[in-house]
C-alpha atoms as a PDB file:
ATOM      1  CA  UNK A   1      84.370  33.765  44.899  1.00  0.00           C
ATOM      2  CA  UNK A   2      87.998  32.679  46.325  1.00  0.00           C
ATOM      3  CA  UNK A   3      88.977  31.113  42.978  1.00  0.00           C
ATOM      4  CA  UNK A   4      92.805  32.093  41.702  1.00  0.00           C
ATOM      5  CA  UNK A   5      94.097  31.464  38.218  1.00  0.00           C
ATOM      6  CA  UNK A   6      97.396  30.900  37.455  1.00  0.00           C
ATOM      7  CA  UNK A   7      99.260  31.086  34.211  1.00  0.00           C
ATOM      8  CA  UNK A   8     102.466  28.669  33.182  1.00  0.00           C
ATOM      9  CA  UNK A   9     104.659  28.621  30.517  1.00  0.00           C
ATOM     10  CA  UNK A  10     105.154  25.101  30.594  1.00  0.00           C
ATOM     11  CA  UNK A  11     102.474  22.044  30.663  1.00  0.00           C
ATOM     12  CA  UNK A  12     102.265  20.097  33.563  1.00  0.00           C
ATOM     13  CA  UNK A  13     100.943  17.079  34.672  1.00  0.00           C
ATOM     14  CA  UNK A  14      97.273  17.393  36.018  1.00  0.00           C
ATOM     15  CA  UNK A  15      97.237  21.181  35.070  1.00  0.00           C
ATOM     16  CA  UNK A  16      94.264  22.514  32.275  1.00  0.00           C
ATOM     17  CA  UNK A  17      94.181  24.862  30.498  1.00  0.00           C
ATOM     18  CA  UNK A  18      92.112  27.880  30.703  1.00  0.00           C
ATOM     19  CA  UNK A  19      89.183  26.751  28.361  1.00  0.00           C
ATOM     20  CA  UNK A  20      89.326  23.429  30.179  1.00  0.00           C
ATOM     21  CA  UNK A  21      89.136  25.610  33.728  1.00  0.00           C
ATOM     22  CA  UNK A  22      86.228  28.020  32.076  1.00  0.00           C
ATOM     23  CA  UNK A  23      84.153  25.059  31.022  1.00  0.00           C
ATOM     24  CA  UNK A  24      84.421  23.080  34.328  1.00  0.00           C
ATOM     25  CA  UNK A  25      83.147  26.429  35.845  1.00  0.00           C
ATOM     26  CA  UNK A  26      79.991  26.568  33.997  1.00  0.00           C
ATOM     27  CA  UNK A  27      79.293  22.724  34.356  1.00  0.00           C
ATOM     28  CA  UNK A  28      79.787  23.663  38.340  1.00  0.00           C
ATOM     29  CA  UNK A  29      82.752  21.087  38.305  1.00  0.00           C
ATOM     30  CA  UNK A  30      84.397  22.916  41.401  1.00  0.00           C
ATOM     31  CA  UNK A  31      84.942  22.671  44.646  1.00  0.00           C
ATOM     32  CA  UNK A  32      81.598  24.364  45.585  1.00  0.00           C
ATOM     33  CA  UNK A  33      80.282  20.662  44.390  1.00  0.00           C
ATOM     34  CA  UNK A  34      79.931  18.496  46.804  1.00  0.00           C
ATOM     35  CA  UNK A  35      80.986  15.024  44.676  1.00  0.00           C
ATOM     36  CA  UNK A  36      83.560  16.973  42.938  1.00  0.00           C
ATOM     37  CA  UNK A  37      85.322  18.015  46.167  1.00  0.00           C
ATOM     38  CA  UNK A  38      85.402  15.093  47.604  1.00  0.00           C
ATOM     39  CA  UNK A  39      87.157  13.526  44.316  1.00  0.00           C
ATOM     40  CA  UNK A  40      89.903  16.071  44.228  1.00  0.00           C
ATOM     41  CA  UNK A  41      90.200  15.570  48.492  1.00  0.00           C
ATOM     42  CA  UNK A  42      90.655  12.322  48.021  1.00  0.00           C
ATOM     43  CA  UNK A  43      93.333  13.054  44.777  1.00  0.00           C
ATOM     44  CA  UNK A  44      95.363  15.236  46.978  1.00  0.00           C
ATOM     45  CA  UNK A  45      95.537  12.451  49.928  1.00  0.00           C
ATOM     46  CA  UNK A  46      96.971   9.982  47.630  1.00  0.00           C
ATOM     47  CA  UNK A  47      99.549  12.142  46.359  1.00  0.00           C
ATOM     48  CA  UNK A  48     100.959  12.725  49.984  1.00  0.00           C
END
């Protein structure tokens, strides 16, 4: 599937947690979506 997980100790801003990540899964909230890919795209080119 090419999805990672990572665990951190600390929260951090725009990071979920895992029952956020699990339930974005199921809704298909992931980059395999085509409206939700371009949203985080376009997320990471503001950020730069």
């Amino acid at each position: 599937m090419h999805y990672g997980f990572g665990v951190h100790e600390d929260k951090k801003k725009g990071y979920i947690d895992f029952k956020e990540m699990r339930l974005r899964m199921l809704r298909g909230e992931n980059m395999t979506n085509p409206k939700i890919r371009k949203k985080i795209l376009q997320q990471e080119k503001e950020e730069k």
